[in-house]
C-alpha atoms as a PDB file:
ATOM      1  CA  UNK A   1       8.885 -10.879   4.897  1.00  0.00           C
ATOM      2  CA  UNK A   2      12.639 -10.165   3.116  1.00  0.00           C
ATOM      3  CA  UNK A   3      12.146 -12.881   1.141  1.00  0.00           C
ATOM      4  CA  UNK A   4       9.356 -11.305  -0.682  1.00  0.00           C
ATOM      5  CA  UNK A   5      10.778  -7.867  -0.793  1.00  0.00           C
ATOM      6  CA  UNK A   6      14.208  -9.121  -2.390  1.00  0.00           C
ATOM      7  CA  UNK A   7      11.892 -11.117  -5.493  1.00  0.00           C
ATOM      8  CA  UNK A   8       9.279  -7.968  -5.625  1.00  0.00           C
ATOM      9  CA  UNK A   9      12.032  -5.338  -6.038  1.00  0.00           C
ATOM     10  CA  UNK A  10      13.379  -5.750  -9.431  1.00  0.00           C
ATOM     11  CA  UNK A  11      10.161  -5.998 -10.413  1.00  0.00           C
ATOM     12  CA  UNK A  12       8.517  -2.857  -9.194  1.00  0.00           C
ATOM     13  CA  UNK A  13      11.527  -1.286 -10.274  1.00  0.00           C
ATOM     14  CA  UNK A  14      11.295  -2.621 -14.149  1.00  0.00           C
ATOM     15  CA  UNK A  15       7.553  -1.233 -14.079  1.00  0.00           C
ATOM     16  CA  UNK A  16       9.093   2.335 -12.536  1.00  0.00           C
ATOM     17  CA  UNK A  17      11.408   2.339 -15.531  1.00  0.00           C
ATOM     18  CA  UNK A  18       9.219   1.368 -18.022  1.00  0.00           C
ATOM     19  CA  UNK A  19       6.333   3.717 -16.558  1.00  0.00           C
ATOM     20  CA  UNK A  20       8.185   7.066 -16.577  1.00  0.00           C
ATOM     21  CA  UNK A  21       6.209   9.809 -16.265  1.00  0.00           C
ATOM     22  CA  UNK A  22       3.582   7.879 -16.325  1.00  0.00           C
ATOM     23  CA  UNK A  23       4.013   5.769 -12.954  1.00  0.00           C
ATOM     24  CA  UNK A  24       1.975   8.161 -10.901  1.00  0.00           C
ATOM     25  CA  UNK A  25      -1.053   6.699 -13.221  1.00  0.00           C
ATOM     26  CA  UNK A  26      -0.244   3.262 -13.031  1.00  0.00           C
ATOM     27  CA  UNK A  27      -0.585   2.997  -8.995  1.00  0.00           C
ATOM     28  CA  UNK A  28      -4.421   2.418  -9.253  1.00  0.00           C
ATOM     29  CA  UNK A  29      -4.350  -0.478 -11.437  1.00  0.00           C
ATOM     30  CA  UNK A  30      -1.116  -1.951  -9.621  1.00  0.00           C
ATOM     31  CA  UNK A  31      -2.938  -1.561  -5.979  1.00  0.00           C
ATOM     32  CA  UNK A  32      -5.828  -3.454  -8.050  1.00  0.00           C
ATOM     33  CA  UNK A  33      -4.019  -6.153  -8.870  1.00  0.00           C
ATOM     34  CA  UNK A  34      -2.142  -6.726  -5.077  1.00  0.00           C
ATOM     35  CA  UNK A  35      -6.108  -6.602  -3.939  1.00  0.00           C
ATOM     36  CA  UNK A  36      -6.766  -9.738  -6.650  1.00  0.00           C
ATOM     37  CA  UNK A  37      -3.270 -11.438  -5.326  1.00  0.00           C
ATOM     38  CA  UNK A  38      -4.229 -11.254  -2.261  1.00  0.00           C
ATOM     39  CA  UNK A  39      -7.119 -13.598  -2.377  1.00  0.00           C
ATOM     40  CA  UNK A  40      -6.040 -16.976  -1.354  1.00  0.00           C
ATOM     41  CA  UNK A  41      -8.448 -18.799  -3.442  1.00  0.00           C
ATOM     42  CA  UNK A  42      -7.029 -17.128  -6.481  1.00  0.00           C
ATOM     43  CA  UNK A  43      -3.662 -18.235  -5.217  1.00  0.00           C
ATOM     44  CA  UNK A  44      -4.905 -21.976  -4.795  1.00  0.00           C
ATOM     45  CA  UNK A  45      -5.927 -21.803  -8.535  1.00  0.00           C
ATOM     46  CA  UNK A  46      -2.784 -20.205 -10.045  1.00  0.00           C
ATOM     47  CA  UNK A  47      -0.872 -22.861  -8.203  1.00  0.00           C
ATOM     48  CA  UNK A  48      -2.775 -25.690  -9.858  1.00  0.00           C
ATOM     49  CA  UNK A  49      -0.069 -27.104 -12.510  1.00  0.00           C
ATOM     50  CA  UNK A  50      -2.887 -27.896 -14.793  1.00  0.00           C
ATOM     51  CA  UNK A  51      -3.520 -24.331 -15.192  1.00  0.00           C
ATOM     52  CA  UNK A  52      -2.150 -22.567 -18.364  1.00  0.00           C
ATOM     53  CA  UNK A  53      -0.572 -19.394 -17.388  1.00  0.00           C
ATOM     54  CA  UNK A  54      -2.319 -17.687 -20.218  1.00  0.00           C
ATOM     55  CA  UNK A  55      -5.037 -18.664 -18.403  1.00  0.00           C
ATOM     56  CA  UNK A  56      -4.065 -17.196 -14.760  1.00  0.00           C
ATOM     57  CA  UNK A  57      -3.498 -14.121 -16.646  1.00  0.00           C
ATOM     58  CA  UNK A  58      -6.720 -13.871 -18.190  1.00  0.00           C
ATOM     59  CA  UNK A  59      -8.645 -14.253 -14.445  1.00  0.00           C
ATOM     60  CA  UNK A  60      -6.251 -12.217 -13.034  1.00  0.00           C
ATOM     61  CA  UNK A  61      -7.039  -9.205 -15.158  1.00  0.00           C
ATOM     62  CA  UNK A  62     -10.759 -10.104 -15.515  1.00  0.00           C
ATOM     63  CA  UNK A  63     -10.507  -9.835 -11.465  1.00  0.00           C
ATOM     64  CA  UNK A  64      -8.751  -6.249 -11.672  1.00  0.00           C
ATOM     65  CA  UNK A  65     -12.265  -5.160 -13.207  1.00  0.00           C
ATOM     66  CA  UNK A  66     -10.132  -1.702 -14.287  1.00  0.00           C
ATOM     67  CA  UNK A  67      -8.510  -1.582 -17.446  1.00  0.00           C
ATOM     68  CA  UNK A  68      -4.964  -2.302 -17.393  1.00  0.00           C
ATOM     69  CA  UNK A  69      -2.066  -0.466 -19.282  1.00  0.00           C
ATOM     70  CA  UNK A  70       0.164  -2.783 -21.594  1.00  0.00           C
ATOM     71  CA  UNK A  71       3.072  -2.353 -19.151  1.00  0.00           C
ATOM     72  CA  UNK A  72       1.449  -3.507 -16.100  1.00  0.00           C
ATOM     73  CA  UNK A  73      -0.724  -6.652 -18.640  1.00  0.00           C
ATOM     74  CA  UNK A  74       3.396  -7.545 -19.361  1.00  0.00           C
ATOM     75  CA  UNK A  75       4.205  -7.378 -15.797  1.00  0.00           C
ATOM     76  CA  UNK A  76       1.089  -9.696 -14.780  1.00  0.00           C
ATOM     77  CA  UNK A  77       2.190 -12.109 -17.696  1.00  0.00           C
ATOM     78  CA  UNK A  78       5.924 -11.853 -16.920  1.00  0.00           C
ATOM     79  CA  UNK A  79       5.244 -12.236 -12.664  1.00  0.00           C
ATOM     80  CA  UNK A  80       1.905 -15.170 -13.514  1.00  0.00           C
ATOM     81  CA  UNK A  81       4.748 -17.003 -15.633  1.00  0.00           C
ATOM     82  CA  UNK A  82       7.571 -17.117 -13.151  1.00  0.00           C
ATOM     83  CA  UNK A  83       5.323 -18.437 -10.796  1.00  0.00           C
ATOM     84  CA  UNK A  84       5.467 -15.104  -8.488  1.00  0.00           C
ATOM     85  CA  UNK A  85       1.861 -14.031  -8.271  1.00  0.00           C
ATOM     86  CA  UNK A  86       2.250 -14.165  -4.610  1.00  0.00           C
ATOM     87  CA  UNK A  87       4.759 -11.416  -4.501  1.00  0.00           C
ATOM     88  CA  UNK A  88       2.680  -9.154  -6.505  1.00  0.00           C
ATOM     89  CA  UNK A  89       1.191  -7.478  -3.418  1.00  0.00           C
ATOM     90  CA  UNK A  90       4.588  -6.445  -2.652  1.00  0.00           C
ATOM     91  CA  UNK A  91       5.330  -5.267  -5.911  1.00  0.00           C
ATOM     92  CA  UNK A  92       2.664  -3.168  -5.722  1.00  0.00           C
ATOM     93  CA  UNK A  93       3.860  -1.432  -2.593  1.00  0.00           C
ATOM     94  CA  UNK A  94       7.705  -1.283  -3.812  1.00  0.00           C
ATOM     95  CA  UNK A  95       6.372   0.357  -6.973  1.00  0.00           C
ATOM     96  CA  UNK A  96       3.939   3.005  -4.657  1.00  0.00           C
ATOM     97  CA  UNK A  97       6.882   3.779  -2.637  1.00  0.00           C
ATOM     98  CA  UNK A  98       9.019   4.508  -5.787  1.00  0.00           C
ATOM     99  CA  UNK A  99       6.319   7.098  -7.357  1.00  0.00           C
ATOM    100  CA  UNK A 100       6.098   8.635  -3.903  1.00  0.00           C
ATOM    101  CA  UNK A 101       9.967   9.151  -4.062  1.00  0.00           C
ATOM    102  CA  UNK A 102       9.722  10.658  -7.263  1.00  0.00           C
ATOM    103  CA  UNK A 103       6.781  12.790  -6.256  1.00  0.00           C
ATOM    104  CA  UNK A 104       8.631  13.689  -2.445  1.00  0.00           C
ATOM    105  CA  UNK A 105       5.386  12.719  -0.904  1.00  0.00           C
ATOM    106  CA  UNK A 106       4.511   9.945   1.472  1.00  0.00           C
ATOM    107  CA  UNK A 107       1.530   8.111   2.281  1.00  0.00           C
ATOM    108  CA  UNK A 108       0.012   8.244   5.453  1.00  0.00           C
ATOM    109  CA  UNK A 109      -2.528   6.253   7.736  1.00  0.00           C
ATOM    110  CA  UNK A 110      -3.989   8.354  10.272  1.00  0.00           C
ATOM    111  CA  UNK A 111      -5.900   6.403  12.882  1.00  0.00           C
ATOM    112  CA  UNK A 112      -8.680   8.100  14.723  1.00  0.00           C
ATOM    113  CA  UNK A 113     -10.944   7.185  17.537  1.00  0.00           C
ATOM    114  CA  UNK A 114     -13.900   8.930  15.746  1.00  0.00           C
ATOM    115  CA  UNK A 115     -14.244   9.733  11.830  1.00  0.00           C
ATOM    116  CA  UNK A 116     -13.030  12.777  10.545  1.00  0.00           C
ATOM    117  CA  UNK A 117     -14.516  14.971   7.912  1.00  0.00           C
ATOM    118  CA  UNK A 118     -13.057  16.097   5.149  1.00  0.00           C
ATOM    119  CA  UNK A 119     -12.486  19.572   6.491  1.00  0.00           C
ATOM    120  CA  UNK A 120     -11.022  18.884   9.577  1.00  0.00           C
ATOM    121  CA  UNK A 121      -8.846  15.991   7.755  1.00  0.00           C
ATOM    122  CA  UNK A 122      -7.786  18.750   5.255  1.00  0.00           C
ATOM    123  CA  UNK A 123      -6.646  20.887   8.839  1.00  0.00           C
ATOM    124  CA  UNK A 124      -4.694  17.611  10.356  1.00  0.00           C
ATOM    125  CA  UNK A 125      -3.154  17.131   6.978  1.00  0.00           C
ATOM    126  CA  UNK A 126      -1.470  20.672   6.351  1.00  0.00           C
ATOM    127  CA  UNK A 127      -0.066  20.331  10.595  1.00  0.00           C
ATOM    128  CA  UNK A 128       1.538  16.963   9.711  1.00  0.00           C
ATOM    129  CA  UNK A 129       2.666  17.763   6.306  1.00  0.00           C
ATOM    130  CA  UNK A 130       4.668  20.599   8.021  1.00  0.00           C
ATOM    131  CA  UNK A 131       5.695  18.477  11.124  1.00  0.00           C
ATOM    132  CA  UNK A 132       6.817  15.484   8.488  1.00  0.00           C
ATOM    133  CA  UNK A 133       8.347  17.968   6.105  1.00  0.00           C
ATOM    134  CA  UNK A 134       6.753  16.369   2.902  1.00  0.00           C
ATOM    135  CA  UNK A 135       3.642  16.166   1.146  1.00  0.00           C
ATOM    136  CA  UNK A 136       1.100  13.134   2.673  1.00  0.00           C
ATOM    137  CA  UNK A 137      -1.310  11.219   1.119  1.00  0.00           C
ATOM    138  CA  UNK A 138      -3.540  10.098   4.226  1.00  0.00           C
ATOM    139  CA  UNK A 139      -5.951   7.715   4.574  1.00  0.00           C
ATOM    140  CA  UNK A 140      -8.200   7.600   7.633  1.00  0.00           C
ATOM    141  CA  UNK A 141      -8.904   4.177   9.562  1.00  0.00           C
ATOM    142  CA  UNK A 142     -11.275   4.505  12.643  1.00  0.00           C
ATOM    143  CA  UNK A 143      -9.843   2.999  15.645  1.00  0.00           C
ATOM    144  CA  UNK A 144     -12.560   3.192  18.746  1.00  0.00           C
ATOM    145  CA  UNK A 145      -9.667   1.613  20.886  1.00  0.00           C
ATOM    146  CA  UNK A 146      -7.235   5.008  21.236  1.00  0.00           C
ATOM    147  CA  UNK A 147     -10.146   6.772  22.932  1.00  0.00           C
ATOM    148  CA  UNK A 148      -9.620  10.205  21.923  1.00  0.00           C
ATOM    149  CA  UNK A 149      -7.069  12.026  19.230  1.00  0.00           C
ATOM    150  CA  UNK A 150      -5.316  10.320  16.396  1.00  0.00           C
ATOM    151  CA  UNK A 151      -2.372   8.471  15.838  1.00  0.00           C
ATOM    152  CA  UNK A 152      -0.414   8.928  12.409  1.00  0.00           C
ATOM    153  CA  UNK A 153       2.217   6.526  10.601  1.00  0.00           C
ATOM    154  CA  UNK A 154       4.036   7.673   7.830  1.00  0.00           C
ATOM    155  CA  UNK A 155       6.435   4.792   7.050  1.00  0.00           C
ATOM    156  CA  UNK A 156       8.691   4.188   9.933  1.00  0.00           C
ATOM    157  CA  UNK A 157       7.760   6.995  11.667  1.00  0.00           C
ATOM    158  CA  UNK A 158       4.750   7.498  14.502  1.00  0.00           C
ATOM    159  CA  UNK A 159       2.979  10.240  15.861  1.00  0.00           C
ATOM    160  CA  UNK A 160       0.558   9.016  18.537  1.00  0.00           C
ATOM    161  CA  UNK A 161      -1.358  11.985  20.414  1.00  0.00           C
ATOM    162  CA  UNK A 162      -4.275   9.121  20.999  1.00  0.00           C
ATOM    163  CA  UNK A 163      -5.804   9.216  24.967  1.00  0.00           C
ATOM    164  CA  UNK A 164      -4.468   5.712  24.802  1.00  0.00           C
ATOM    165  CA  UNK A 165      -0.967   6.476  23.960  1.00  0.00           C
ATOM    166  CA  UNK A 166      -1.271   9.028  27.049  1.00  0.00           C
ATOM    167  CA  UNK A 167      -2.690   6.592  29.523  1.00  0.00           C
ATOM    168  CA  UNK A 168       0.570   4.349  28.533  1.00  0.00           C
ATOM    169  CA  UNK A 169       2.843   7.123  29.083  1.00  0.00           C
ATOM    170  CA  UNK A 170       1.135   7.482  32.704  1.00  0.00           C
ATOM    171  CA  UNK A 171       1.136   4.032  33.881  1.00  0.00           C
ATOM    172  CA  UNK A 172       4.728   3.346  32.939  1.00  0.00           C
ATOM    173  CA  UNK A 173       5.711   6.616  35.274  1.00  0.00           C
ATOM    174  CA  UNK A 174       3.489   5.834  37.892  1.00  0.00           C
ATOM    175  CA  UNK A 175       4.746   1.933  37.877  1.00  0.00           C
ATOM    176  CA  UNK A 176       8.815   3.014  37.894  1.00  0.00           C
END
């Protein structure tokens, strides 16, 4: 949704600013708080009228259950009082993908049809890092459907190597 990336930018990017060195720290309690804002019945009751904003704040951090550093309690305060909690999801992905600029790392989701230990995911990890050219930060989702291998998104970018992905590949030449 652009809409929500054009209000969530400046934002994120006041947070980077006022974070510093610092940011890198900040990205647990931010991805926190987009888990809290992302619960619809938390939504429903910030968007009650009758609700003080000092108020919305006070759940909303309560609901973070991690200790939050003054910069991102002003940012909850400042985004609660404009009436842009739901954006703060977004925020908190603007503001990962800023640290991970600053860093020159990227995260990644690798999908797999089967879970991988942490050995082997240490193996896949060092292959994709040089195939990507940067430093990932992978996260593992299980995915029974691709059959066999793993698929991999890094931002834009995909690498699928999945049985699945393979099967496509065949059908479509077989049905030209």
């Amino acid at each position: 949704m652009a809409e929500l990336a054009t209000i969530a930018r400046p934002y994120a990017e006041a947070l980077f600013k006022a974070a510093g060195s610092q940011a890198a720290a900040l990205t647990g309690q931010t991805d926190a708080l987009a888990a809290v804002a992302a619960n619809a019945e938390l939504r429903q009751f910030a968007d009650n009228p009758k609700i003080a904003p000092a108020d919305i704040v006070a759940v909303v951090t309560q609901a973070a259950k991690t200790p939050l550093d003054a910069k991102v309690s002003n940012l909850v305060g400042t985004v609660v009082e404009n009436g842009r909690l739901a954006a703060l999801p977004e925020i908190a992905a603007q503001f990962k993908a800023l640290v991970n600029a600053q860093s020159g790392s990227s995260d990644a989701t690798v999908y797999s049809a089967f879970p991988i230990d942490a050995a082997a995911l240490a193996d896949v990890v060092a292959t994709l890092e040089k195939r990507f050219g940067r430093k990932l930060n992978a996260t593992v989702e299980v995915d029974p459907e691709l059959i066999g291998g793993i698929r991999v998104v890094v931002g834009d970018e995909v690498l699928d190597t999945s049985v699945k992905a393979r099967l496509e590949q065949m059908k479509v030449a077989l049905t030209a």
